[in-house]
Protein backbone atom coordinates (compact mmCIF):
# COMPACT_ATOMS: atom_id res chain seq x y z
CA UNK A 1 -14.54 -3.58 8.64
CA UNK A 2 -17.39 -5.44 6.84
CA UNK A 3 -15.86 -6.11 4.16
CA UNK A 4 -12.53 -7.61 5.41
CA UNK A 5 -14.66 -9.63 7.64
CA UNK A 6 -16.69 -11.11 4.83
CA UNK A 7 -13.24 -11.46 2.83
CA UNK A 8 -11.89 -13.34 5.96
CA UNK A 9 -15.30 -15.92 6.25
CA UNK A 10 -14.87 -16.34 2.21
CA UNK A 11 -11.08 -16.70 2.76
CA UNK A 12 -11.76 -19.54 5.15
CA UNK A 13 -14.72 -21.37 3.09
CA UNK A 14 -13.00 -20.91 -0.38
CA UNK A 15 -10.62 -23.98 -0.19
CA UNK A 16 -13.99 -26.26 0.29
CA UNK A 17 -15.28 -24.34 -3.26
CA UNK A 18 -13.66 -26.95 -4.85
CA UNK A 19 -14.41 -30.45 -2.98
CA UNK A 20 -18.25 -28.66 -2.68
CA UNK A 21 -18.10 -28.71 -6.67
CA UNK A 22 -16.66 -32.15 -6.85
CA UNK A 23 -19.69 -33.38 -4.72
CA UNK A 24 -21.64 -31.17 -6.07
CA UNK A 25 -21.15 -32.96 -9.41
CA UNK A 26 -21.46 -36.49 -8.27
CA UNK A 27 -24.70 -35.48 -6.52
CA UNK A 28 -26.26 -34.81 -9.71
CA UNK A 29 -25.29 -37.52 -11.32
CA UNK A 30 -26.52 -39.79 -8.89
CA UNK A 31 -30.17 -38.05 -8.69
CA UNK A 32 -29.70 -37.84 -12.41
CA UNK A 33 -29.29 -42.03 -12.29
CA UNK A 34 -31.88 -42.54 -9.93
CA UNK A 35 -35.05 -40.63 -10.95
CA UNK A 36 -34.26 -41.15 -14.67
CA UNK A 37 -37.47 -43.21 -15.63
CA UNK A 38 -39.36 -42.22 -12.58
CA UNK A 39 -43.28 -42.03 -13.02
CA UNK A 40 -43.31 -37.46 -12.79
CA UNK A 41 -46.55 -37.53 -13.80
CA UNK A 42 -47.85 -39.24 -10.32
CA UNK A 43 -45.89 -37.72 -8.72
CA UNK A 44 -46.77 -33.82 -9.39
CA UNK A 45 -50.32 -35.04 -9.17
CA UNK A 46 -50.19 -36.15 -5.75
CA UNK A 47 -48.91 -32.88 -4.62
CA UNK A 48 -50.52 -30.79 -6.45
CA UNK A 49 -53.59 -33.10 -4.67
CA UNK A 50 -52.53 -31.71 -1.09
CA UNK A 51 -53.84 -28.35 -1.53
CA UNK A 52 -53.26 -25.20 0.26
CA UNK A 53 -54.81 -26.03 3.59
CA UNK A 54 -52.00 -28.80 3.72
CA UNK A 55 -49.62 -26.88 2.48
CA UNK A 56 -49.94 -24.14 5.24
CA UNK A 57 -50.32 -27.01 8.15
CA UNK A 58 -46.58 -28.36 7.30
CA UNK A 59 -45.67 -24.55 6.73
CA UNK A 60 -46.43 -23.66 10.11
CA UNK A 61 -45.08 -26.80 11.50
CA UNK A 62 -41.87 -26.28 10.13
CA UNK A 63 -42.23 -22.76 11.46
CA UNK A 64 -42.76 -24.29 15.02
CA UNK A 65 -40.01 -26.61 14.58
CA UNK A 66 -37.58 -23.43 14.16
CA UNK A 67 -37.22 -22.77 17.82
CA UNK A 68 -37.54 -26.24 18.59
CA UNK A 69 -33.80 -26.87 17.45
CA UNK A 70 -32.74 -23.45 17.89
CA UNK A 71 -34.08 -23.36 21.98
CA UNK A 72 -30.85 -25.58 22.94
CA UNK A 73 -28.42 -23.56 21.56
CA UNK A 74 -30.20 -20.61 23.55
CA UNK A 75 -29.86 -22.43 26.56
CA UNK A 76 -26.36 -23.16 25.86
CA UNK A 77 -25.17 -19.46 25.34
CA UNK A 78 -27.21 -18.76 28.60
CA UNK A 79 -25.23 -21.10 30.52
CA UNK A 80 -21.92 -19.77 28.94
CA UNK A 81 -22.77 -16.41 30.28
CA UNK A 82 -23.51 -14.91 26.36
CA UNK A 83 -27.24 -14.23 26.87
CA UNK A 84 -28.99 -13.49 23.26
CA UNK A 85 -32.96 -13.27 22.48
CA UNK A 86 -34.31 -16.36 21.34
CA UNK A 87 -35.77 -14.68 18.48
CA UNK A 88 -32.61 -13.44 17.58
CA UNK A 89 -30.54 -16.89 17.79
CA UNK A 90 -33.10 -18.23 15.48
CA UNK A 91 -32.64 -16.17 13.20
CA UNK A 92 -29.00 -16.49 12.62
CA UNK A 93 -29.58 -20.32 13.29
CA UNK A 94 -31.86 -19.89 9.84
CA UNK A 95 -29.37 -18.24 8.15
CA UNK A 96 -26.47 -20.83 9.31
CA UNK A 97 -28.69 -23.62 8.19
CA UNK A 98 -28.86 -22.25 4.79
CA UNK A 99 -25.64 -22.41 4.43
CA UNK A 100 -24.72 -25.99 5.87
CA UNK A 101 -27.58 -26.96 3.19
CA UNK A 102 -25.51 -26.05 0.37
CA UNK A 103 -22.10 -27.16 1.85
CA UNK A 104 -20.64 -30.59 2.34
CA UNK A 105 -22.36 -32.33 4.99
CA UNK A 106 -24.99 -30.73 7.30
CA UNK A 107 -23.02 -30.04 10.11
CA UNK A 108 -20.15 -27.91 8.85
CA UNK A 109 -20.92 -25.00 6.77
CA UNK A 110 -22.63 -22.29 8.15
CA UNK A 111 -20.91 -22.71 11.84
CA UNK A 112 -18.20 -20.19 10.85
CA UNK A 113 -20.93 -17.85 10.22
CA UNK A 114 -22.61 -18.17 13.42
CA UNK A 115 -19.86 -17.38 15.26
CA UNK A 116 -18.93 -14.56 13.26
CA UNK A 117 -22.59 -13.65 14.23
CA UNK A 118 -22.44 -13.84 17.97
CA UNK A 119 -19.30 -12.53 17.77
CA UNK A 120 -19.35 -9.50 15.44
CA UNK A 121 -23.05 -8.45 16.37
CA UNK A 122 -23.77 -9.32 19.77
CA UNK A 123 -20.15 -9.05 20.78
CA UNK A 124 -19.82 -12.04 22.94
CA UNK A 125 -16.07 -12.79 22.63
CA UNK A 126 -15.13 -15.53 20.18
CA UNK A 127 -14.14 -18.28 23.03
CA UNK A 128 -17.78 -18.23 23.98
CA UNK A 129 -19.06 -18.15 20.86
CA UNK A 130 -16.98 -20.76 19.50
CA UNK A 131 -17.97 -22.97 22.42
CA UNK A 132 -21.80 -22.59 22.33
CA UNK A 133 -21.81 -23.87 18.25
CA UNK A 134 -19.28 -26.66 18.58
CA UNK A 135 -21.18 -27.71 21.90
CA UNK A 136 -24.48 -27.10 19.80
CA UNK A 137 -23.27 -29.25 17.06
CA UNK A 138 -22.03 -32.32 19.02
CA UNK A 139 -25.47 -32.67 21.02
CA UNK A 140 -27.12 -32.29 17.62
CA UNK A 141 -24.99 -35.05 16.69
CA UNK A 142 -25.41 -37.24 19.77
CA UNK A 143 -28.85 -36.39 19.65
CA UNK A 144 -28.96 -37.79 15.93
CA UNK A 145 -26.65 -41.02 16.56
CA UNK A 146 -29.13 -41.93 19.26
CA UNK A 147 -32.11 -41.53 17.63
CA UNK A 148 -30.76 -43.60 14.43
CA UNK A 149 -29.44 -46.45 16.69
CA UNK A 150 -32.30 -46.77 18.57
CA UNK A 151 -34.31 -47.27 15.26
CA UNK A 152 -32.17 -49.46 13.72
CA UNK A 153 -32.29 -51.85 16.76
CA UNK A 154 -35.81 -51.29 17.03
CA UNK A 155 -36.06 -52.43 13.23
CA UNK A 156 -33.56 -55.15 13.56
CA UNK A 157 -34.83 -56.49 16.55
CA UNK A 158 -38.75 -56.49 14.97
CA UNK A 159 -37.25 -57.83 11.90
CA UNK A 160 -39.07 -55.29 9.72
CA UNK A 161 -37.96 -53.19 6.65
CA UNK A 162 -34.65 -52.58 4.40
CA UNK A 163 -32.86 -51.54 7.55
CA UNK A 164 -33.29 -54.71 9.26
CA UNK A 165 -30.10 -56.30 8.84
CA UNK A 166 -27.22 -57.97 10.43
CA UNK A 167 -25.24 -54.76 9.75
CA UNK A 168 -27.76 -52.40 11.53
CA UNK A 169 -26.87 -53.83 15.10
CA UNK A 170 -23.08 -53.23 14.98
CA UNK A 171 -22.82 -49.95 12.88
CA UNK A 172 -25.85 -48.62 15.76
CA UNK A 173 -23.36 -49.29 18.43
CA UNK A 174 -20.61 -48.01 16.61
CA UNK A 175 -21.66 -44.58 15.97
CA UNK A 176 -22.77 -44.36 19.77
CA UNK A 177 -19.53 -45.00 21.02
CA UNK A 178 -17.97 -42.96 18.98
CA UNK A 179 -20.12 -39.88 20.11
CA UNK A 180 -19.83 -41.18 23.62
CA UNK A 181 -16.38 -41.04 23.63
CA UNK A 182 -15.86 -37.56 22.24
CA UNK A 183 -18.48 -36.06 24.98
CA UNK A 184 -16.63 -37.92 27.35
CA UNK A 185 -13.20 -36.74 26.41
CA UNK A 186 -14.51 -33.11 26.76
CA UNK A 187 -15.79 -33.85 29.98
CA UNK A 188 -12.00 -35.13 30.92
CA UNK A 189 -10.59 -31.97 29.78
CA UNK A 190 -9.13 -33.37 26.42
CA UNK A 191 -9.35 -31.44 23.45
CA UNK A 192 -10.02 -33.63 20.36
CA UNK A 193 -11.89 -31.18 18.16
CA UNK A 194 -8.67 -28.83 18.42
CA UNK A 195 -6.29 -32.02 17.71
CA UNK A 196 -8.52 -32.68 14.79
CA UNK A 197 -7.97 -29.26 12.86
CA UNK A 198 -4.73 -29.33 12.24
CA UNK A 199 -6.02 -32.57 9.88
CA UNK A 200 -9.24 -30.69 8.45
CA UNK A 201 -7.15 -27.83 7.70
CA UNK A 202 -4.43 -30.29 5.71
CA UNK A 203 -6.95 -32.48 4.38
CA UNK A 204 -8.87 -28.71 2.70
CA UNK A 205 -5.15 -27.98 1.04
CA UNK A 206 -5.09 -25.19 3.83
CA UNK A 207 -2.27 -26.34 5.93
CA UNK A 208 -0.18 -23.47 4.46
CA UNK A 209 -2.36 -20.74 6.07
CA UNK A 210 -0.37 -18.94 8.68
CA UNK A 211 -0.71 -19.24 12.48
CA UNK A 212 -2.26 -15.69 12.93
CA UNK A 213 -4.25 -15.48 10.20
CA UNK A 214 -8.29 -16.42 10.29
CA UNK A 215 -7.55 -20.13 10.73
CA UNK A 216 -5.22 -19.48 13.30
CA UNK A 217 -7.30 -17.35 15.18
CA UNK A 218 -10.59 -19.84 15.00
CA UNK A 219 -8.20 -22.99 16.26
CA UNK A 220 -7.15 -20.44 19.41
CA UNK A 221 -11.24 -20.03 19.78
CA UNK A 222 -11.59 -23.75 19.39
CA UNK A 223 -9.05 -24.59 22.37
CA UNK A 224 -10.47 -21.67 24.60
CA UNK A 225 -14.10 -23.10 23.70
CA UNK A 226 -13.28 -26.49 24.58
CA UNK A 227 -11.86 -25.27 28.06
CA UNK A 228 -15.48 -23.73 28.23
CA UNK A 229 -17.32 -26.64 27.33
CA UNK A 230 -15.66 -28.45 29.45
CA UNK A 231 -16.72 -26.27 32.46
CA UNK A 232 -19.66 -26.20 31.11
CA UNK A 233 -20.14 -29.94 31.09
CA UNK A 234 -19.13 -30.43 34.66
CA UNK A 235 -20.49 -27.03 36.37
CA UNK A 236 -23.82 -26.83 34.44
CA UNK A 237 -25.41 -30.29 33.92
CA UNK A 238 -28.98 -28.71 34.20
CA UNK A 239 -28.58 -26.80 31.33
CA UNK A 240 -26.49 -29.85 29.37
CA UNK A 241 -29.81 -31.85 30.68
CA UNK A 242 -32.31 -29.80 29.29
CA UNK A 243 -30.35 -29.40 25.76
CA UNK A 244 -30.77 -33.13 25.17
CA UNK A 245 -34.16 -33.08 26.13
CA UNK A 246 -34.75 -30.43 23.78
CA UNK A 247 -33.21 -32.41 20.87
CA UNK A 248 -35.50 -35.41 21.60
CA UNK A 249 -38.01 -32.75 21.18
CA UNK A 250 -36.78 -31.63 18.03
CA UNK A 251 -36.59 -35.19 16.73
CA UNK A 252 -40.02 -36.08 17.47
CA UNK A 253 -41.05 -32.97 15.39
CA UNK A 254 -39.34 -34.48 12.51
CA UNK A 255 -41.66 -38.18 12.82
CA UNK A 256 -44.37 -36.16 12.98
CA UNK A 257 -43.30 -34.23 10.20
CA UNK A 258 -42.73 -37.08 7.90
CA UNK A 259 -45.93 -38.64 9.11
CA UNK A 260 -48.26 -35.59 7.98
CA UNK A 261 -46.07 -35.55 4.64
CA UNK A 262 -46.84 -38.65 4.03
CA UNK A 263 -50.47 -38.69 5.76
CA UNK A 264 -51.28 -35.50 2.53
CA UNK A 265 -49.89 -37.29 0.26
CA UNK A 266 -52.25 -40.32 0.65
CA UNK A 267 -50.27 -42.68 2.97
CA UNK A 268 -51.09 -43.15 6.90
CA UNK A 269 -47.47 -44.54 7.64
CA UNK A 270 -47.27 -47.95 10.85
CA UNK A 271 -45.30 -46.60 13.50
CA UNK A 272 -42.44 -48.70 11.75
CA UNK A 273 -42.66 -47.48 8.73
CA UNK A 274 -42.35 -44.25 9.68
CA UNK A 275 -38.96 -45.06 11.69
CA UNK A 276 -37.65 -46.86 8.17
CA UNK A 277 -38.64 -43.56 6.19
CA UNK A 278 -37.43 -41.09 8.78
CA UNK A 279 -33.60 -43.18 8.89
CA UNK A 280 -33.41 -42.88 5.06
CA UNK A 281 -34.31 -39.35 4.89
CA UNK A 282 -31.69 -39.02 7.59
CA UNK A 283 -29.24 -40.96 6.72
CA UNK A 284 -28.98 -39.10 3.52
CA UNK A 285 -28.41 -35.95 4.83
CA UNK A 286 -25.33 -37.25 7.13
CA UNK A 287 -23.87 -37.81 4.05
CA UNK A 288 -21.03 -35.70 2.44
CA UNK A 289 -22.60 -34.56 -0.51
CA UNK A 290 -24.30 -30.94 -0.12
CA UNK A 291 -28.11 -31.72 0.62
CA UNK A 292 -27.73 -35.68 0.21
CA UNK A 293 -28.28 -34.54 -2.85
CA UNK A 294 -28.86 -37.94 -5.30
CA UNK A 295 -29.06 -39.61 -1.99
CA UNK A 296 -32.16 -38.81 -0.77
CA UNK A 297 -33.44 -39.26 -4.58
CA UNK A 298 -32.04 -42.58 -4.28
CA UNK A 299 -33.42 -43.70 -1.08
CA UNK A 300 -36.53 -42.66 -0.56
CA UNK A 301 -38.14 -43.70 -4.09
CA UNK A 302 -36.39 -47.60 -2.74
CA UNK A 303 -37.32 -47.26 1.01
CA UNK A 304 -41.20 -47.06 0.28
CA UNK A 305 -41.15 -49.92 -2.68
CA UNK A 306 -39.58 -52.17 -0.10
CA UNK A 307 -42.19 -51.60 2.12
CA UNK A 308 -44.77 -51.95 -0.27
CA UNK A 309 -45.58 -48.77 -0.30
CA UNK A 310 -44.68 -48.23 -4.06
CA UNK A 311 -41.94 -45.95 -5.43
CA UNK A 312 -44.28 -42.64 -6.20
CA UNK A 313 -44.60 -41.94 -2.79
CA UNK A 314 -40.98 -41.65 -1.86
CA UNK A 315 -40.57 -39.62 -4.97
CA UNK A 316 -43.53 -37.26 -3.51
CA UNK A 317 -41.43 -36.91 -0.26
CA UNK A 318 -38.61 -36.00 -2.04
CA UNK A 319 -40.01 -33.34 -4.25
CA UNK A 320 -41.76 -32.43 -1.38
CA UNK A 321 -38.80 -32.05 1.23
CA UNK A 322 -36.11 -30.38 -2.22
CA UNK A 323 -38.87 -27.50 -2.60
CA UNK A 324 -39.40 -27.06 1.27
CA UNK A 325 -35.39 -26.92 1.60
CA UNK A 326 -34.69 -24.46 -1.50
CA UNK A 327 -37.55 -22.18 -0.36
CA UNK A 328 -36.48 -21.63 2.86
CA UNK A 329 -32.64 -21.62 1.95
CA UNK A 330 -33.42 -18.79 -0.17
CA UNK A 331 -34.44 -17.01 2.52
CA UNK A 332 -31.69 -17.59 5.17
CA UNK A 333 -29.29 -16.88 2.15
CA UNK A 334 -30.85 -13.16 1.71
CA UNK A 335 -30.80 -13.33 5.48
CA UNK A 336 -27.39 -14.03 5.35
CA UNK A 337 -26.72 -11.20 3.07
CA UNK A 338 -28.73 -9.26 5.02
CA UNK A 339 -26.27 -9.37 8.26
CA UNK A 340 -22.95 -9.69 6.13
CA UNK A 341 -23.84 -6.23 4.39
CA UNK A 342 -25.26 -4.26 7.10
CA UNK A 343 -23.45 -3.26 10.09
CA UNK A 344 -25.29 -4.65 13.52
CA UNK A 345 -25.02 -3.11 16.94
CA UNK A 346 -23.12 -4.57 19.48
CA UNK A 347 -25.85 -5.95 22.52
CA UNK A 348 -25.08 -4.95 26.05
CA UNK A 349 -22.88 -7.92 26.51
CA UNK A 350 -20.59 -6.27 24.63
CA UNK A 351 -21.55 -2.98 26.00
CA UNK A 352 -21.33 -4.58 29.80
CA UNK A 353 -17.90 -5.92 29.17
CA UNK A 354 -16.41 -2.77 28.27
């Protein structure tokens, strides 16, 4: 049973092997392009110069920040009547999240897995589980769009940093919108996420899979899960409340974050730069290429020169952030392993239903 279920998850992922290697590719030759020439030297010394006291303050921050992002999804499988520990849903959140980090984009990637997850393990049905990471995924989103926008107008309006253009403004509202109106179609009972994987599925070269294969089963989950979401939406605002508040949260773990980074590294960022840093480093990452990888090496290094903060310290950032990533991807992978290899118990919800 293991096995063809891992067979059926690799079955699904396999067609993105070769668009992941593609990007994969062009990701290295953009990092390749932009830290050719790039003072190392500096660099290494200023981390090196943080020392292990530092080192073990963003450690445990990032630590803290774990059920920070993971506490909405919690609530959300609460509300859909799949109750899981918290301690448990962070752990296969850490394990998804490895996975999205070495997959095109970070918000597809290591969703399959967490349903397989909540599905195989805890045995909440796959409607459910479905709806609680695509529900997950589009507040993360929102949460993200509205964050960005707000900075960019804040920067455009101020008239400060790279970001402060004429472009800012319109793009800000743009993505807004766009999120509005897919929340908003859920909450009107339409189902776009289900209309739009018939074209992920072409665009992967996997439009020939058959109806009741894997695919075909996850679009039925996707439909059902909408229907959910869509109760969910209009039955349980508290709970769709309190997950937004929660991703503020989570957000304003990340400007601190970036402000103690760059606090260790020698730099006590303005309360605007720290918005112009944060929006690169993000910005990168909503990329398609797995990690931002070359985009973040791009940015950052030309984010802190324009604000005169010179180009070291954005390379610092970005060493900094690549090492924090690959560490603790290499633990959600073997965590991954971990629960694709060994057979889990079914919780009581599975238990209950019978």
């Amino acid at each position: 049973m293991i096995t063809r279920a891992i067979s059926s998850v690799a079955g699904f992922l396999s067609p993105l092997i070769g668009w992941r290697g593609l990007l994969l590719i062009l990701g290295l030759a953009l990092a390749w392009q932009a830290l050719r020439g790039m003072p190392w030297g500096e660099a290494w010394g200023r981390l090196t110069g943080i020392g292990p006291g530092g080192l073990l303050i963003l450690l445990g921050l990032n630590m803290a920040m774990l059920p920070l992002m993971t506490v909405r999804w919690w609530q959300l499988l609460q509300a859909l009547g799949a109750p899981v520990g918290l301690c448990t849903v962070c752990a296969y959140r850490f394990a998804g999240n490895a996975v999205s980090y070495l997959t095109p984009g970070p918000h597809f990637g290591g969703e399959p897995l967490l349903v397989y997850l909540l599905h195989r393990r805890q045995g909440i049905p796959l409607p459910p589980a479905a709806a609680s990471v695509a529900l997950d995924r589009i507040l993360e989103l929102w949460a993200s769009i509205v964050v960005l926008s707000f900075s960019l107008i804040m920067l455009t309006v101020t008239g400060s940093g790279p970001f402060a253009g004429r472009w800012a403004l319109p793009l800000a509202v743009t993505l807004a919108a766009a999120v509005a109106a897919l929340v908003a179609a859920l909450c009107m009972g339409k189902r776009p996420l289900s209309r739009f994987f018939p074209w992920f599925m072409r665009l992967c070269g996997m439009a020939h899979c058959a109806p009741t294969g894997f695919a075909g089963r996850l679009l039925e989950a996707l439909m059902q899960g909408e229907t959910l979401t869509e109760s969910l939406l209009r039955r349980h605002r508290r709970p769709f409340l309190l997950a937004n508040l929660y991703s503020l949260g989570h957000w304003l773990g990340v400007f601190v974050e970036f402000w103690l980074m760059a606090a260790l590294l020698g730099h006590s960022l303005s309360f605007l730069q720290l918005i112009t840093v944060v929006i690169a480093a993000r910005l990168a990452f909503l990329t398609p290429l797995p990690a931002g990888l070359g985009v973040l090496e791009s940015a950052l290094p030309w984010v802190t020169a324009a604000l005169s903060l010179g180009s070291v310290l954005g390379l610092s950032l970005c060493l900094l952030i690549r090492v924090r990533d690959i560490l603790f991807s290499l633990a959600g992978l073997g965590l991954t392993m971990k629960y694709l290899t060994c057979p889990g118990k079914a919780s009581t919800v599975a238990k209950n239903a019978g």
